[in-house]
Each structure stands twice: as structure tokens, then as C-alpha cells.
C-alpha atoms as a PDB file:
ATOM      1  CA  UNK A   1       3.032  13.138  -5.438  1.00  0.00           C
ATOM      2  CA  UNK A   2       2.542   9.296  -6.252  1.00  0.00           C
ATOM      3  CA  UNK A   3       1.093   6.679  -3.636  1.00  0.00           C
ATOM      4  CA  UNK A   4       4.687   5.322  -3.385  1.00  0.00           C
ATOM      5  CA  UNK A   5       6.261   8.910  -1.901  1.00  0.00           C
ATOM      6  CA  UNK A   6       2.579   9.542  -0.078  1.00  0.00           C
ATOM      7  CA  UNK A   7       1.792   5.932   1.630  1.00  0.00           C
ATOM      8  CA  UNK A   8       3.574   4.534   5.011  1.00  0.00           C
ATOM      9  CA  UNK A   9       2.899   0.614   5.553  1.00  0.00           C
ATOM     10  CA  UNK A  10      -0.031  -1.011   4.909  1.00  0.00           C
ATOM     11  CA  UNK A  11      -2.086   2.140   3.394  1.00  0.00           C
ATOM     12  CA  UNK A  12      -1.123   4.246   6.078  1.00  0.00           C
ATOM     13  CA  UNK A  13      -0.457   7.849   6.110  1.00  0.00           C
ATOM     14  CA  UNK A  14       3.280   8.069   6.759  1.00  0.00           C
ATOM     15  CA  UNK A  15       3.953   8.912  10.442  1.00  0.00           C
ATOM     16  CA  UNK A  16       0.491   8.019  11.487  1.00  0.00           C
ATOM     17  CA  UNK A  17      -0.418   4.617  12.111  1.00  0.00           C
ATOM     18  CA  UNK A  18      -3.915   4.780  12.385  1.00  0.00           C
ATOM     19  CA  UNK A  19      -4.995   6.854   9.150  1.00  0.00           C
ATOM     20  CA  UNK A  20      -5.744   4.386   6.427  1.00  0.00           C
ATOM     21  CA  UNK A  21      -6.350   5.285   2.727  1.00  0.00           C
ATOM     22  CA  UNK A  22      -8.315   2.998   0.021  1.00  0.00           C
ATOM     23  CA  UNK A  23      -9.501   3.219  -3.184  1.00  0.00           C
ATOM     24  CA  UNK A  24      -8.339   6.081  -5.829  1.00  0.00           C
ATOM     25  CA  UNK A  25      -6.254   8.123  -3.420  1.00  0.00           C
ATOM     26  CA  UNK A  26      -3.921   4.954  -3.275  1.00  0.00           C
ATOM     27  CA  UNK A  27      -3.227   4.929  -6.641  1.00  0.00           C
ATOM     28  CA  UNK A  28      -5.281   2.061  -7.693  1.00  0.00           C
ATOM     29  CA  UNK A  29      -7.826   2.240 -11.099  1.00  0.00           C
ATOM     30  CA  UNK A  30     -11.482   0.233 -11.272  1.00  0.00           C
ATOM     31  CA  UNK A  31     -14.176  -0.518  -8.625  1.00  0.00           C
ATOM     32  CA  UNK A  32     -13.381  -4.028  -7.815  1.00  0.00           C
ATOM     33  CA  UNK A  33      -9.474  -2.378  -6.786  1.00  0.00           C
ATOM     34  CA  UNK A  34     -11.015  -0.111  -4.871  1.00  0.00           C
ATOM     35  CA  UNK A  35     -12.768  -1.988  -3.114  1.00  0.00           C
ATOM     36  CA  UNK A  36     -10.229  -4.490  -2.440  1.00  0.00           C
ATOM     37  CA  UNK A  37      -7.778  -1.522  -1.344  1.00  0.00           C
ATOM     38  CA  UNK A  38     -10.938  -0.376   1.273  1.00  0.00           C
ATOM     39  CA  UNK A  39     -11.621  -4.121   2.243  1.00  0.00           C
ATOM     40  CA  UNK A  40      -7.523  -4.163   3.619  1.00  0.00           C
ATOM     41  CA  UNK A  41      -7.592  -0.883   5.113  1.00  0.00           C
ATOM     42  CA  UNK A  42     -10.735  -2.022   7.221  1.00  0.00           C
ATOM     43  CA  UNK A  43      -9.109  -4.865   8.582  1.00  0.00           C
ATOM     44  CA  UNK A  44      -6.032  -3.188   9.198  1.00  0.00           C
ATOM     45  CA  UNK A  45      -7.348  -0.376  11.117  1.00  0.00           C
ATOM     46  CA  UNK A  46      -9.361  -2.762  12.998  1.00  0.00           C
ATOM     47  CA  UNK A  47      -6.259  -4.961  13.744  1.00  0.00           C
ATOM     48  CA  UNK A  48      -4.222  -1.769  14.692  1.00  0.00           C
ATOM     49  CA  UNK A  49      -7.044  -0.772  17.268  1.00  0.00           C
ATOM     50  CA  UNK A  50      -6.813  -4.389  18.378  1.00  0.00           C
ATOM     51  CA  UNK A  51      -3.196  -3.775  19.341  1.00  0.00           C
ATOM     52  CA  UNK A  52      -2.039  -6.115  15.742  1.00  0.00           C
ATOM     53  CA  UNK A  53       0.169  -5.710  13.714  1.00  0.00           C
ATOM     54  CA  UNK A  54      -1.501  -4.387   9.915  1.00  0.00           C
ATOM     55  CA  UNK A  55      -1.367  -7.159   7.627  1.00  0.00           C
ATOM     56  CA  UNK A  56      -0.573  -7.241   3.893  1.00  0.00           C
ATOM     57  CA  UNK A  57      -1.804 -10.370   1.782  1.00  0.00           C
ATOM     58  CA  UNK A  58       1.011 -12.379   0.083  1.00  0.00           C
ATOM     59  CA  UNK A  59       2.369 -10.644  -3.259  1.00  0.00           C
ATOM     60  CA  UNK A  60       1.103 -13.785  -5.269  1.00  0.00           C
ATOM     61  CA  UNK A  61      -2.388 -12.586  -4.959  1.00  0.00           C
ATOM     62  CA  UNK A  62      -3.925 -10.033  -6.604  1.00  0.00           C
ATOM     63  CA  UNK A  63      -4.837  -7.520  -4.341  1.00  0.00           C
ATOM     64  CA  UNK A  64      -0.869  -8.028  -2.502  1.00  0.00           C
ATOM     65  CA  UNK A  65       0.248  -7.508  -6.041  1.00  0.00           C
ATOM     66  CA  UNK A  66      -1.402  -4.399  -5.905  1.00  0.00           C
ATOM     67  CA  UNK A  67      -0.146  -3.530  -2.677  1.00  0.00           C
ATOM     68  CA  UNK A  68       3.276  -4.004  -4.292  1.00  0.00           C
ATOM     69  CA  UNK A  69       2.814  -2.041  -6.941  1.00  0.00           C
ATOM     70  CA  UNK A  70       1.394   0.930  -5.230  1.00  0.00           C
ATOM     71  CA  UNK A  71       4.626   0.693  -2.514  1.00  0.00           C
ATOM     72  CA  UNK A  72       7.156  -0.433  -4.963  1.00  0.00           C
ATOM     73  CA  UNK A  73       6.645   1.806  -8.510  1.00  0.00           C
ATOM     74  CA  UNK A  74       9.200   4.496  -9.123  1.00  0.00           C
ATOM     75  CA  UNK A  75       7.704   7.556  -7.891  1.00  0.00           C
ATOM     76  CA  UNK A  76       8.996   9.426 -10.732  1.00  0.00           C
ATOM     77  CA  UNK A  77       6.852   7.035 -13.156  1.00  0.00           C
ATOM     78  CA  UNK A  78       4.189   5.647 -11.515  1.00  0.00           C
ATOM     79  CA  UNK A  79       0.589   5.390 -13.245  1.00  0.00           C
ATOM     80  CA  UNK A  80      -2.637   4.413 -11.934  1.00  0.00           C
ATOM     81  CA  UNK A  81      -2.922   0.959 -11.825  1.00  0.00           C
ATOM     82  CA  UNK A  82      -6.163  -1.607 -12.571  1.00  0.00           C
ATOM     83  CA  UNK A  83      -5.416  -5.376 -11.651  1.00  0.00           C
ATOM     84  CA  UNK A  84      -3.744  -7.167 -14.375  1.00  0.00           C
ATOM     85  CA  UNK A  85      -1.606 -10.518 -14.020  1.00  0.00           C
ATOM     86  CA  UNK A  86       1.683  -8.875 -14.415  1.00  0.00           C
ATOM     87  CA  UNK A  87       1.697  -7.831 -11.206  1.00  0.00           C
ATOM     88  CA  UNK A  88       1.957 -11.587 -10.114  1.00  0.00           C
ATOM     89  CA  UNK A  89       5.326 -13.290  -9.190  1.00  0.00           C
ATOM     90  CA  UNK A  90       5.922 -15.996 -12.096  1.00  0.00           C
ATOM     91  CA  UNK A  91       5.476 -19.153 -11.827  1.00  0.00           C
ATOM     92  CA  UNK A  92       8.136 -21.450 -11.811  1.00  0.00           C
ATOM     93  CA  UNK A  93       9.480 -23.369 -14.544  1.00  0.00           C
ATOM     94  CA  UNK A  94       7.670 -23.486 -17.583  1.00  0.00           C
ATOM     95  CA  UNK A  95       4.333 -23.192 -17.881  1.00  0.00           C
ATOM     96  CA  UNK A  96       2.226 -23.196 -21.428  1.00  0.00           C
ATOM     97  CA  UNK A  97       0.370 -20.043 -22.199  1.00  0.00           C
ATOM     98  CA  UNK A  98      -2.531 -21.647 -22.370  1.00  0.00           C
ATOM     99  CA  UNK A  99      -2.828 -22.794 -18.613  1.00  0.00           C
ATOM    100  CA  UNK A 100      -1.124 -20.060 -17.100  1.00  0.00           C
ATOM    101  CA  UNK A 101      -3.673 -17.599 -15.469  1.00  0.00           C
ATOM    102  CA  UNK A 102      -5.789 -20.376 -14.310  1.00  0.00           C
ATOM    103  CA  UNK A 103      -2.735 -21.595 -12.385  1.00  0.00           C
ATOM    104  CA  UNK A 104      -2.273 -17.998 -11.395  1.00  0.00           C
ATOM    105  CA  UNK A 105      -5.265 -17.703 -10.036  1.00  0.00           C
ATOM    106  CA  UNK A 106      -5.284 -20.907  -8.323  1.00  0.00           C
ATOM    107  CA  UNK A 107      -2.109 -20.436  -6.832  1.00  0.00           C
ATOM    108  CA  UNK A 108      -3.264 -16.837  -5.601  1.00  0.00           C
ATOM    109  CA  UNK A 109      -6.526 -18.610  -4.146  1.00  0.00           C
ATOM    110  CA  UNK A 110      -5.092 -21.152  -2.332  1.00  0.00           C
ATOM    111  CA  UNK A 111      -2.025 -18.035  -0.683  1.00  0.00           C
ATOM    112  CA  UNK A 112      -5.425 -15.899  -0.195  1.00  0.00           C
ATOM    113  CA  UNK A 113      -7.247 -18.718   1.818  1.00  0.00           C
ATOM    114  CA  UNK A 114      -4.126 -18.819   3.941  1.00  0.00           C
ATOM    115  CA  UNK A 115      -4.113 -15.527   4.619  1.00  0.00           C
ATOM    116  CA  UNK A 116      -7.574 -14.861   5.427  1.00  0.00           C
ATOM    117  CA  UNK A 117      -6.732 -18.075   8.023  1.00  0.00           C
ATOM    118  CA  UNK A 118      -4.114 -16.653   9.504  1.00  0.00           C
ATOM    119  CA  UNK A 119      -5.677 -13.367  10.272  1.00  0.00           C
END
């Protein structure tokens, strides 16, 4: 079974709130992606035990792009996945090849810092 069948909202175990998964059980590939996918289920559990809400950083960023990925993938498909940039909404208009992951990652920066904020 995939993550996308296996995982309810925010990393969750479907029909149970307050079990969180991270790292390779999620479906994510590489340290630095499992780390990020333990860094959100930490602060999720900690905002469900605070009586929040779980929170998912905006799709833009890497590690919500990741989060997309492992909710959104056809079951019936789905691979293991390491952070790449084509898990990243586009940019709009045009943009030259040259310039384009450093606005990327700017943009996702700048959506992270937000995020983080707003938490």
C-alpha cells in the first residue's frame, strides 16, 4: 500500500488523529526529507495536543511539495520520492532557465517564513 491509500491529513494515520508518521514510512527518499517529514509531524502532534488544528506548509515550498506529492500521487504508481523542483507550482509567466530555481527557492523562502509566522 502507498503513503497516498495509507496517510489521513497531515501524516496522520487515517482515523486517528494523533498518530503521526515521518520519514521513510511516508513515502519520502533522503535524510534531509526525512527529516523535514519528522520536523512537521512534531509540530503537528504538538499543535493537535494543543487543541490546533495540524498544519501543512504552503505547496510552493519544498517540504509542502512533498506533502503533496505523498497525498496526491496515484496510488497505483506512486514511487518513493527525494525533493526535486518539480514538485513546485510554476512560476508565472516566463521565466529564463537560467534564473529559475533561485527564484524558486526564493519564492519558497519567503511562503516558508510566513508559515513558520503564522504558526
Amino acid at each position: 500500500m502507498s503513503s497516498t491509500a495509507a496517510l489521513g491529513p497531515a501524516l496522520t494515520a487515517p482515523g486517528n488523529g494523533r498518530l503521526f508518521f515521518a520519514g521513510q514510512l511516508t513515502g519520502v527518499e533522503g535524510y534531509t526529507e526525512s527529516l523535514g517529514t519528522g520536523l512537521l509531524a512534531g509540530i503537528n502532534l504538538a499543535r493537535v495536543l494543543g487543541g490546533r488544528e495540524p498544519a501543512v506548509p504552503p505547496p510552493v515550498t519544498m517540504l509542502g511539495g512533498l506533502y503533496r506529492y505523498l497525498r496526491d500521487a496515484d496510488p497505483r504508481h506512486f514511487q518513493p520520492m527525494n525533493a526535486n523542483f518539480g514538485l513546485l507550482d510554476p512560476l508565472p509567466g516566463k521565466v529564463k532557465k537560467d534564473r529559475k530555481k533561485e527564484l524558486l527557492a526564493e519564492r519558497a523562502l519567503g511562503e516558508m517564513r510566513a508559515w513558520v509566522a503564522a504558526l
